[in-house]
N, C-alpha and C. Protein backbone atom coordinates (compact mmCIF):
# COMPACT_ATOMS: atom_id res chain seq x y z
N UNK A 1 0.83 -1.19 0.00
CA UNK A 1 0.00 0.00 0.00
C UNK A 1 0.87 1.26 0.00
N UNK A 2 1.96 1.26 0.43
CA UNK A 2 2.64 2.13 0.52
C UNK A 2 3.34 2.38 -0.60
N UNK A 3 4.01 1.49 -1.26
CA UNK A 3 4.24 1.44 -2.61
C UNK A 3 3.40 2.19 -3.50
N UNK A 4 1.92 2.04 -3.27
CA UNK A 4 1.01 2.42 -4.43
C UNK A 4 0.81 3.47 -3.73
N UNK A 5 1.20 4.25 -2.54
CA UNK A 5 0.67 5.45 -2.58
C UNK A 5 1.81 6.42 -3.00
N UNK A 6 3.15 5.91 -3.44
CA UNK A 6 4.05 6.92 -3.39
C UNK A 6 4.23 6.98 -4.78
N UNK A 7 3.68 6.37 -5.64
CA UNK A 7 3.23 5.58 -6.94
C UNK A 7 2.01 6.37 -7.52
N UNK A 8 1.00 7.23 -6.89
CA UNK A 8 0.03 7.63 -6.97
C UNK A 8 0.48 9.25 -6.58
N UNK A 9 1.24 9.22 -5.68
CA UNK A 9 1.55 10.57 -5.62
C UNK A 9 2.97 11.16 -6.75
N UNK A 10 3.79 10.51 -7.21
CA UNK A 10 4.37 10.87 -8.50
C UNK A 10 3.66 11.05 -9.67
N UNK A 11 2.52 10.16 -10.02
CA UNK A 11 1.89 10.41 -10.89
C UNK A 11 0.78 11.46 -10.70
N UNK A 12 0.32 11.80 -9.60
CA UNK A 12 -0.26 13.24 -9.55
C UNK A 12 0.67 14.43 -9.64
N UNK A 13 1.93 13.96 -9.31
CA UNK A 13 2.83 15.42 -9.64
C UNK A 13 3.24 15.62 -10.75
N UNK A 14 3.06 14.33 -11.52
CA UNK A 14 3.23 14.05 -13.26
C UNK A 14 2.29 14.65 -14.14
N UNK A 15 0.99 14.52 -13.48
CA UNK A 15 -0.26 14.79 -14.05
C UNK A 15 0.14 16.52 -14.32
N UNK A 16 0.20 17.35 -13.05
CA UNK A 16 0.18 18.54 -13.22
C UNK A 16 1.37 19.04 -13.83
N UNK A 17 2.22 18.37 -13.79
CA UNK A 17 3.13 18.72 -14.69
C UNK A 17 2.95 19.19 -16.22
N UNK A 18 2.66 17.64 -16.88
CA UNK A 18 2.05 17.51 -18.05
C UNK A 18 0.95 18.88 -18.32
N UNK A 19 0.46 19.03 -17.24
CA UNK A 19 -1.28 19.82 -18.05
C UNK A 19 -0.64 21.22 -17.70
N UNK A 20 0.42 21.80 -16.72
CA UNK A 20 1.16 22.96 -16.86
C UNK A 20 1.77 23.61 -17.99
N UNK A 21 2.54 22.57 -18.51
CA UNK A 21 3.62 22.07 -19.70
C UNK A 21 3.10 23.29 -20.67
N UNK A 22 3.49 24.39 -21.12
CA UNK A 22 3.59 24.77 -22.73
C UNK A 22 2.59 25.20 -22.47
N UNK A 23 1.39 25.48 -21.38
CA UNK A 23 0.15 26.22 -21.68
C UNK A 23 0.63 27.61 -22.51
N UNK A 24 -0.80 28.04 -22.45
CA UNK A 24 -0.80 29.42 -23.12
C UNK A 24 0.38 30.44 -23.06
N UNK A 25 0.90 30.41 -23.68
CA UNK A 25 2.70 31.34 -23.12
C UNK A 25 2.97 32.46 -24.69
N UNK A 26 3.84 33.12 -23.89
CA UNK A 26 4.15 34.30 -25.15
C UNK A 26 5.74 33.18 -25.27
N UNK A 27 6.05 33.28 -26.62
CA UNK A 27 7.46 33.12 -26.69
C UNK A 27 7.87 34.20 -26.37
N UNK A 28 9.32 33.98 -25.76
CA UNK A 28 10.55 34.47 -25.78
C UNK A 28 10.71 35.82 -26.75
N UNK A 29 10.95 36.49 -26.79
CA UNK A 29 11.80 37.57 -27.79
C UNK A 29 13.31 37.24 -28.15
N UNK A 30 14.03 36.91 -26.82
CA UNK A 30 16.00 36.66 -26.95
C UNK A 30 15.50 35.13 -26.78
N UNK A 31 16.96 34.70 -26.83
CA UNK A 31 17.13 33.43 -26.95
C UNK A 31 18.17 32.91 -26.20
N UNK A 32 17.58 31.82 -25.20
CA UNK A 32 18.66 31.10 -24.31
C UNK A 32 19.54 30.64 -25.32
N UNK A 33 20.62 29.86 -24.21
CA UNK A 33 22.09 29.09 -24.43
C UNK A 33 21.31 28.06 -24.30
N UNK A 34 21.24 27.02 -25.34
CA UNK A 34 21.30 25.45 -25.07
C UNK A 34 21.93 24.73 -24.04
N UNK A 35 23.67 25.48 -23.96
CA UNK A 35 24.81 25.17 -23.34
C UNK A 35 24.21 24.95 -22.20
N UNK A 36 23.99 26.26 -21.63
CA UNK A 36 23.41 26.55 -20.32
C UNK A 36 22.30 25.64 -19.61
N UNK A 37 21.30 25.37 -20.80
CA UNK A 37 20.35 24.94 -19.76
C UNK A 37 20.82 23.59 -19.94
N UNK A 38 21.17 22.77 -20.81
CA UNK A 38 22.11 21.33 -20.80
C UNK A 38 22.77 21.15 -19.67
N UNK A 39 23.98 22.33 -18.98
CA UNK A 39 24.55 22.20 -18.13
C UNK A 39 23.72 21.78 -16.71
N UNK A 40 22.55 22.84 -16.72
CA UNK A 40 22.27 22.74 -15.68
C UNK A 40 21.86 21.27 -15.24
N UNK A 41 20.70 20.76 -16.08
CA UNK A 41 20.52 19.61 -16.26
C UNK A 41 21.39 18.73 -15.74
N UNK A 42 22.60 18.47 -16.15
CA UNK A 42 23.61 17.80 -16.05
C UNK A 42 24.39 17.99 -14.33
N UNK A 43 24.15 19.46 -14.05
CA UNK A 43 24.14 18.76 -12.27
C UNK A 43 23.44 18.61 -11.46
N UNK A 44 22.05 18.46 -12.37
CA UNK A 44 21.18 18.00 -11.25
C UNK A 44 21.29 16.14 -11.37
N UNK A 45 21.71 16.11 -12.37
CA UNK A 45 21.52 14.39 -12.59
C UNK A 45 22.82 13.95 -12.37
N UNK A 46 24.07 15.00 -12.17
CA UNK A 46 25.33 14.35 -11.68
C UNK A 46 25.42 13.12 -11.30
N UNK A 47 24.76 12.92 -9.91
CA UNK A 47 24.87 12.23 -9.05
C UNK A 47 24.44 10.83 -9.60
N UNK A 48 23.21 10.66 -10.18
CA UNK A 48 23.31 9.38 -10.95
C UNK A 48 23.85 9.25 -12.56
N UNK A 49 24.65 10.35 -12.94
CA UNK A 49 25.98 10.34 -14.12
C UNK A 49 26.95 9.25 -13.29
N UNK A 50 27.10 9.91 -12.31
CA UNK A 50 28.53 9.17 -11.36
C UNK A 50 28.19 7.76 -11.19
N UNK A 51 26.93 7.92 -10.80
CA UNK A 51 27.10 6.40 -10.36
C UNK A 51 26.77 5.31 -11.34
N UNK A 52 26.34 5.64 -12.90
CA UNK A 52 26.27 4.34 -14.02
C UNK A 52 27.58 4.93 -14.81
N UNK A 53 28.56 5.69 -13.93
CA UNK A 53 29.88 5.70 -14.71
C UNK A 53 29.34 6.37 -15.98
N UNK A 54 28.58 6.84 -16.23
CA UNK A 54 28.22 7.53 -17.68
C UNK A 54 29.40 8.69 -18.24
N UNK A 55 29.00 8.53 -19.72
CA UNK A 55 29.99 9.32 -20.12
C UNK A 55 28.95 10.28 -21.35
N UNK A 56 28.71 11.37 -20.76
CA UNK A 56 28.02 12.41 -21.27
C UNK A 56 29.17 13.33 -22.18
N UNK A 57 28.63 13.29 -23.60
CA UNK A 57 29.30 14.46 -24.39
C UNK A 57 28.56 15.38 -25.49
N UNK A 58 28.60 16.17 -25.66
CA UNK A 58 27.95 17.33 -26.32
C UNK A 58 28.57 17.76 -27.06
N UNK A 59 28.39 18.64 -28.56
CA UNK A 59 29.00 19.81 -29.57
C UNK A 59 28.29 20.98 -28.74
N UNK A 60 28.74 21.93 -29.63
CA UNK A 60 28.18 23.26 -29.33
C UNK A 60 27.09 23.50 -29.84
N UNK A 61 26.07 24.07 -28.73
CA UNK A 61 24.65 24.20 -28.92
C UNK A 61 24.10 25.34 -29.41
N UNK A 62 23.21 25.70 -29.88
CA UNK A 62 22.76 27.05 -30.13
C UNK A 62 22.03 27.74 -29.14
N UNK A 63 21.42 29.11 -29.85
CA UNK A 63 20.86 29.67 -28.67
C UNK A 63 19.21 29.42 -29.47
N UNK A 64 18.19 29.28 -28.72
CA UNK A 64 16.98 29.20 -29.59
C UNK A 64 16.31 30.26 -28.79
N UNK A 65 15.10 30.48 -29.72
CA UNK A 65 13.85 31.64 -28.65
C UNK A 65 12.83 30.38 -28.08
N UNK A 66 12.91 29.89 -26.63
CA UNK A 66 11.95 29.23 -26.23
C UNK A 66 12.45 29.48 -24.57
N UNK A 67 11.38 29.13 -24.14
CA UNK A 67 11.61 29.09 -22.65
C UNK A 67 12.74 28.09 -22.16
N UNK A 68 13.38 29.14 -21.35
CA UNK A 68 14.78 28.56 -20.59
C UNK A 68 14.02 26.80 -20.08
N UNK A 69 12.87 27.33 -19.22
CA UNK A 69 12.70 25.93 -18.25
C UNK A 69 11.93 24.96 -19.17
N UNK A 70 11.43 25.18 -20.34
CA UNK A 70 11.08 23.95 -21.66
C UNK A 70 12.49 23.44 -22.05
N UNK A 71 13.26 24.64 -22.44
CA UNK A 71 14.31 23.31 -23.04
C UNK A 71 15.39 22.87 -21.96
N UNK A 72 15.29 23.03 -20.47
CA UNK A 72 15.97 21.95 -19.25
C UNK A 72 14.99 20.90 -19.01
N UNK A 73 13.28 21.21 -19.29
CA UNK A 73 12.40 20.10 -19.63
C UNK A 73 12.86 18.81 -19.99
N UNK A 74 13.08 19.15 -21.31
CA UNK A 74 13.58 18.40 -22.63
C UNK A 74 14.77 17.83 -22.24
N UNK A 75 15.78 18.33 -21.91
CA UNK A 75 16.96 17.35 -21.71
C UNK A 75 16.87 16.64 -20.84
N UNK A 76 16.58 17.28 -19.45
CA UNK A 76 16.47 16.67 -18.02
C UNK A 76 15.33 15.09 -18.63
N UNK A 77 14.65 15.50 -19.24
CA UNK A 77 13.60 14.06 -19.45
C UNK A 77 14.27 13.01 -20.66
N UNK A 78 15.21 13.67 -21.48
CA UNK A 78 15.83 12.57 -22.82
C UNK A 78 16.94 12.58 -21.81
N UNK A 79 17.65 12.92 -21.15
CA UNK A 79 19.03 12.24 -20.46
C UNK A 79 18.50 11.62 -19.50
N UNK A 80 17.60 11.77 -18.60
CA UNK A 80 17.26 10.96 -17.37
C UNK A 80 16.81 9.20 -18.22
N UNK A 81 16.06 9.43 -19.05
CA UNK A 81 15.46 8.05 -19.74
C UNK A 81 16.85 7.73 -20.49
N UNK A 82 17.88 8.08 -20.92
CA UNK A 82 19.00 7.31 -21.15
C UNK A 82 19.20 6.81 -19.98
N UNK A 83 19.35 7.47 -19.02
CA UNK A 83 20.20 6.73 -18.03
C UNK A 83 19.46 5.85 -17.29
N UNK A 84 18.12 5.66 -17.05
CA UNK A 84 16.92 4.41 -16.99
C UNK A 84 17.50 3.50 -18.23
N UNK A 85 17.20 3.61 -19.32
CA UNK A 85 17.18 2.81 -19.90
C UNK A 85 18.17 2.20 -20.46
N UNK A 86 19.03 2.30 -19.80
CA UNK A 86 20.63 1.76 -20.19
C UNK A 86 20.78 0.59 -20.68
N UNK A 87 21.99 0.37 -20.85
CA UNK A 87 22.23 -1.28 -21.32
C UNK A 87 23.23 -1.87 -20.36
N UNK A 88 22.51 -3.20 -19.96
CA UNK A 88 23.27 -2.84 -18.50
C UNK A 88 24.75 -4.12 -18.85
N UNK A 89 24.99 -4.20 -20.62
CA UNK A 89 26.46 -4.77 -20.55
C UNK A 89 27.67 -3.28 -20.74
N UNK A 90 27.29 -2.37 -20.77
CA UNK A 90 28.32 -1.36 -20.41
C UNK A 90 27.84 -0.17 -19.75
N UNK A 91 28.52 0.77 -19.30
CA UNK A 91 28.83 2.29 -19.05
C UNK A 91 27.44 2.78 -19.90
N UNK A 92 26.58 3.87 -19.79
CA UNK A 92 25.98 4.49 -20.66
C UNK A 92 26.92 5.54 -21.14
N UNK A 93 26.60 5.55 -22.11
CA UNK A 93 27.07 6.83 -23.22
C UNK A 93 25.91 7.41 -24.09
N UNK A 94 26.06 9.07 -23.94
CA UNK A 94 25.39 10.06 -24.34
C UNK A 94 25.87 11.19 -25.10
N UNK A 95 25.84 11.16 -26.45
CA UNK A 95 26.34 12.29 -26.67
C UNK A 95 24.85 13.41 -27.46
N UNK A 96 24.62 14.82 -27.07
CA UNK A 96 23.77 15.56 -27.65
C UNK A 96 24.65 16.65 -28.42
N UNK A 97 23.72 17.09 -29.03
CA UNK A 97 24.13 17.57 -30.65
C UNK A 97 22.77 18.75 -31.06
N UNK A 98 23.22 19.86 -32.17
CA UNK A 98 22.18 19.79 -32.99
C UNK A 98 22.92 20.57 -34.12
N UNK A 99 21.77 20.65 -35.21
CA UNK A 99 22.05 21.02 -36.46
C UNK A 99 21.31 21.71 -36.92
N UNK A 100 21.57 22.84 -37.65
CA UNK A 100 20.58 23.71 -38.14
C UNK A 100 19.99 22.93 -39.90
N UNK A 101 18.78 23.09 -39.84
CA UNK A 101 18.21 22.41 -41.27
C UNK A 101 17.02 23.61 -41.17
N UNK A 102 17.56 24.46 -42.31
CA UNK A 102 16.49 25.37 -42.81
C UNK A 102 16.30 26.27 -41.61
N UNK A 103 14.60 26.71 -41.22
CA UNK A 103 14.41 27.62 -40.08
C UNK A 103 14.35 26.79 -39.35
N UNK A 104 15.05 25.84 -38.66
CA UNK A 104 15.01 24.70 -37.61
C UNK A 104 16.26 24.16 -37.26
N UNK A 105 16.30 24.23 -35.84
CA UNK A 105 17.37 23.72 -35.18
C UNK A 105 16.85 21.91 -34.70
N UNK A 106 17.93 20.72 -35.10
CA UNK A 106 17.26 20.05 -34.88
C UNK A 106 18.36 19.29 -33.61
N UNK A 107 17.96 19.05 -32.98
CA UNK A 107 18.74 18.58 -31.32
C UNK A 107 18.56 16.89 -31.48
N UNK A 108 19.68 16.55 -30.86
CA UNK A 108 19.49 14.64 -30.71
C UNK A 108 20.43 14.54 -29.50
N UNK A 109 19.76 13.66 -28.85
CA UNK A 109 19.95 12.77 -27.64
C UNK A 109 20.64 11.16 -28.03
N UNK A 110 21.30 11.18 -28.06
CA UNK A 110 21.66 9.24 -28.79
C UNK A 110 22.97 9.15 -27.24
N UNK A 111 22.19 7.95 -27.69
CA UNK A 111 22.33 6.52 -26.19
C UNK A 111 22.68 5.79 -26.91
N UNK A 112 23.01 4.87 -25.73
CA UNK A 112 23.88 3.36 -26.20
C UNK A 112 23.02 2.62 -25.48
N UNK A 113 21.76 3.01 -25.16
CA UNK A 113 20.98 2.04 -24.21
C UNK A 113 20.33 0.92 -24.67
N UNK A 114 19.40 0.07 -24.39
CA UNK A 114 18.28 -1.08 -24.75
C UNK A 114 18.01 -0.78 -25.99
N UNK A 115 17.83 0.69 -26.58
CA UNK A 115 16.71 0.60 -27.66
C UNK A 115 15.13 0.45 -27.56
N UNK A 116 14.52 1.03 -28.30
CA UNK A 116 13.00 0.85 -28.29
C UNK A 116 12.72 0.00 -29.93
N UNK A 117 12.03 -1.17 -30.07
CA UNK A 117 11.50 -1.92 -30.95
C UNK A 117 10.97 -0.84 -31.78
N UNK A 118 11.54 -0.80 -33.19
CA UNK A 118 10.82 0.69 -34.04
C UNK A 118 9.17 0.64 -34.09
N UNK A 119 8.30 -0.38 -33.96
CA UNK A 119 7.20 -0.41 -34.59
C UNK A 119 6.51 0.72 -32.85
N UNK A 120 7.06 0.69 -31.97
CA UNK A 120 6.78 1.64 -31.02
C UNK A 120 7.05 2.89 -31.22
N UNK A 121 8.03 3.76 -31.80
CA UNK A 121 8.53 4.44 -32.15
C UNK A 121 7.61 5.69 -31.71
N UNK A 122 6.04 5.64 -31.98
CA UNK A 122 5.61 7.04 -32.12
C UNK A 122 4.96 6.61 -31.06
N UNK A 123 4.41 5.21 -30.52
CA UNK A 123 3.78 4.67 -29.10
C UNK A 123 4.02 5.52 -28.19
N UNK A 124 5.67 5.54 -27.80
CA UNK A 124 6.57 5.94 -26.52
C UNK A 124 6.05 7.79 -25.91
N UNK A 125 5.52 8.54 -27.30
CA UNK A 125 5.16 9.94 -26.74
C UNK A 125 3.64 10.27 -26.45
N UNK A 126 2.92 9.01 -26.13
CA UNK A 126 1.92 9.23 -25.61
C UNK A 126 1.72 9.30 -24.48
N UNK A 127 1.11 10.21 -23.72
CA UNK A 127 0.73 9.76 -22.39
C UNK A 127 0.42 8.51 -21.06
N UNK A 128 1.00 8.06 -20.20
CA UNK A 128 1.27 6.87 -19.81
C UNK A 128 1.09 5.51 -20.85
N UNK A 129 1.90 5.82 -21.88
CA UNK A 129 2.34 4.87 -22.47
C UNK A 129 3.73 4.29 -21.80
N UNK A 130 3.50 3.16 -21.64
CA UNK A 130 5.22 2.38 -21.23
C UNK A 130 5.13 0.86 -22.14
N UNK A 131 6.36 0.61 -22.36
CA UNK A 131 6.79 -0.13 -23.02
C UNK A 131 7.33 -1.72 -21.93
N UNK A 132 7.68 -0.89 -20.70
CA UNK A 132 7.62 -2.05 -19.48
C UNK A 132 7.08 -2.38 -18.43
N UNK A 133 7.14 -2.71 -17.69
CA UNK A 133 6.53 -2.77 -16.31
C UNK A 133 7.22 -2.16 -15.81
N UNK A 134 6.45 -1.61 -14.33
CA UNK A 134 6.89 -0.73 -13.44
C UNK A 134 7.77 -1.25 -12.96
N UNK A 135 7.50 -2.28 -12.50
CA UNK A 135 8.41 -3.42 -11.79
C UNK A 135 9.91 -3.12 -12.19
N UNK A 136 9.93 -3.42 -13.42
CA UNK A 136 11.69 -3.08 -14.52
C UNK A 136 11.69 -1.99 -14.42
N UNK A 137 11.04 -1.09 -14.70
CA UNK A 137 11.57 0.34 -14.51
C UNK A 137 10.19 1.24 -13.95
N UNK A 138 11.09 1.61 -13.02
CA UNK A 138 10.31 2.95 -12.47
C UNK A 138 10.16 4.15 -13.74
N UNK A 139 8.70 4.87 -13.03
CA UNK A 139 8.28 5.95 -13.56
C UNK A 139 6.84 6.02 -13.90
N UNK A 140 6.02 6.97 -14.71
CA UNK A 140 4.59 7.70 -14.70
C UNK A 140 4.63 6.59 -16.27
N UNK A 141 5.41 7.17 -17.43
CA UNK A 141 5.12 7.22 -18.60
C UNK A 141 4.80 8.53 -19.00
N UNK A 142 5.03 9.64 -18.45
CA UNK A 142 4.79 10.79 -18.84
C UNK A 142 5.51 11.81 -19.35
N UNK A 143 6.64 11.70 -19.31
CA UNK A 143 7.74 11.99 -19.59
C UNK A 143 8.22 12.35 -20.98
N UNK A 144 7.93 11.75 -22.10
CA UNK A 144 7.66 11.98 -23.19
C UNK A 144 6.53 12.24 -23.48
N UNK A 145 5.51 12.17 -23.00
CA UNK A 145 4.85 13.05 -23.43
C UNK A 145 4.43 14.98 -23.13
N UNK A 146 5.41 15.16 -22.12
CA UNK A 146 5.67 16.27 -21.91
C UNK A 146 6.38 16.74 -22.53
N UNK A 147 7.90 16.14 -23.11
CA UNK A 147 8.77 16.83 -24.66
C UNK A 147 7.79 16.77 -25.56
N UNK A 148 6.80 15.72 -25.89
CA UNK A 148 6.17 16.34 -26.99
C UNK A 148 5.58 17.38 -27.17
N UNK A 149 4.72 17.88 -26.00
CA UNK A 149 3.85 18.80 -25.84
C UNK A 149 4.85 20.05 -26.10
N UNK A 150 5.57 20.19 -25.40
CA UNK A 150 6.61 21.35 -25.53
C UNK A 150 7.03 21.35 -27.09
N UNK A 151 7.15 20.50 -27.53
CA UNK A 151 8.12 20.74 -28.87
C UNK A 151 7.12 21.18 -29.77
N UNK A 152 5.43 20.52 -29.53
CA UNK A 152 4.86 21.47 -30.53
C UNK A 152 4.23 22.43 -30.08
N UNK A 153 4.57 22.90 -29.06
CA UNK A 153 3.80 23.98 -28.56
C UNK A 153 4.83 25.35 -29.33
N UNK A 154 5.94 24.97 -29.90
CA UNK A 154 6.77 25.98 -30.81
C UNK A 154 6.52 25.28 -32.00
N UNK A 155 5.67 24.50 -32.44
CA UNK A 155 5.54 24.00 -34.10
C UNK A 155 6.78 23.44 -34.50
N UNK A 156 6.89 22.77 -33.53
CA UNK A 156 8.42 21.53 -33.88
C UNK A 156 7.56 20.23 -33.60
N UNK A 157 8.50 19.20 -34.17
CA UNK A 157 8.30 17.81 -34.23
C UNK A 157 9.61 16.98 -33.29
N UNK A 158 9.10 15.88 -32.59
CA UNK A 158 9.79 15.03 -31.81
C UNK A 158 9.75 13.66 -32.82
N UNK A 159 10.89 12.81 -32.73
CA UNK A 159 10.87 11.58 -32.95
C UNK A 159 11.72 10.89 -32.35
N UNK A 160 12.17 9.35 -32.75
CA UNK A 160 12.59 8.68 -32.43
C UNK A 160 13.47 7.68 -32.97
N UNK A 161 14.56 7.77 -33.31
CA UNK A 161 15.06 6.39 -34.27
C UNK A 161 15.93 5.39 -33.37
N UNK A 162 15.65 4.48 -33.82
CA UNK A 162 16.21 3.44 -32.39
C UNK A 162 16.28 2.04 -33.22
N UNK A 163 16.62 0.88 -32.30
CA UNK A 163 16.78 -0.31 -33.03
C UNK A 163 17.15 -1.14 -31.58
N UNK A 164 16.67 -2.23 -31.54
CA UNK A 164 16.60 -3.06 -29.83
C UNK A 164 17.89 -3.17 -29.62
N UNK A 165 18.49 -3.20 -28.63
CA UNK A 165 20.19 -3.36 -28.40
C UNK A 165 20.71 -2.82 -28.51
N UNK A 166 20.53 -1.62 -29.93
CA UNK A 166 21.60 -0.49 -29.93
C UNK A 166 21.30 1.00 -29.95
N UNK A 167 20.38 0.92 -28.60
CA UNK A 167 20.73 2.55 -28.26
C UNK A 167 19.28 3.32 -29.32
N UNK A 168 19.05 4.45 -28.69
CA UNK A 168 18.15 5.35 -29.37
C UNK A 168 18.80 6.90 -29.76
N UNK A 169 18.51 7.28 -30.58
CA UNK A 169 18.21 8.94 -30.55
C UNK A 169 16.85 9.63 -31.05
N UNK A 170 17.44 9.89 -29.78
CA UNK A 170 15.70 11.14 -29.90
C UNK A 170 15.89 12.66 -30.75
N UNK A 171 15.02 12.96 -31.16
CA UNK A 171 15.43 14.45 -32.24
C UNK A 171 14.11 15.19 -32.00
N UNK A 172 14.25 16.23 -31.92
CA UNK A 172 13.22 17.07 -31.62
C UNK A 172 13.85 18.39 -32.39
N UNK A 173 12.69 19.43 -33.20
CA UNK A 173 13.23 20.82 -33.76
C UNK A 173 12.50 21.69 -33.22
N UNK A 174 13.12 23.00 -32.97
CA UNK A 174 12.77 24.20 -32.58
C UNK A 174 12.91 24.89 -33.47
N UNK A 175 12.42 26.03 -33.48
CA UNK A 175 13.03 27.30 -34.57
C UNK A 175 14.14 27.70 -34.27
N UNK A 176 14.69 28.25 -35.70
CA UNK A 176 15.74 28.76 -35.19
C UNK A 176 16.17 30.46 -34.77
């Protein structure tokens, strides 16, 4: 019982999360550092970086017009699910990236983790959609579907390319 109530209370803090997410908002005018909010990200999750020995690496990011705390959203939720979904015959490895294509910056997350079976591919950004049991892995299932919401709440697209065993990258575009 206790289990399911602490289980019930993440997923109510998930819930409001999600229905917070990207409401009605003015964009930005300037434009954050990618760098920046990546970084931050990165020490809040230090602590479990350190401990699956992960080896996090990045290029140089741009600056986009979107809210600072959407795109620490976005990473904090594609690096945390690397490091869930690891592969547990090595170290995780992460490297993020992006590339400008046209008026669009396009960002990727690629892991060396499990992989997601492609025919799931667009499954995974639905709302408590999971692919496992709780049991194997903790969490809501909500999680992606909060990058999605964000990514089109600027008229960008999220996806997924992956293959079982070897690792995913996630890609999502913003304007540029």
């Amino acid at each position: 019982m206790i289990e399911a109530a602490k289980r019930m209370t993440m997923l109510v803090s998930d819930l409001l999360t999600y229905t917070r997410t990207a409401n009605e908002f003015e964009p930005p005018k300037t434009a954050v550092d990618a760098n920046l909010a990546l970084e931050t990200v990165l020490s809040i999750l230090a602590d479990a970086v350190r401990e699956h020995d992960t080896v996090v690496t990045h290029g140089d990011l741009p600056s986009v017009r979107v809210l600072y705390v959407h795109l620490q959203q976005l990473f904090q939720n594609l690096v945390s699910n690397s490091l869930k979904y690891r592969n547990p015959e090595g170290p995780p490895r992460i490297h993020i990236s992006a590339a400008q294509s046209g008026d669009k910056w396009v960002f990727s997350v690629a892991d060396n983790g499990i992989g997601i079976d492609p025919r799931f591919a667009v499954h995974v950004f639905g709302i408590f959609k999971r692919l496992h049991t709780k049991q194997k892995y903790t969490g809501t299932g909500i999680g992606l579907a909060v990058c999605k919401k964000i990514v089109e709440s600027y008229k960008g697209r999220i996806w997924v390319e992956s293959e079982l065993g070897k690792g995913s990258i996630f890609r999502f575009d913003l304007p540029a």
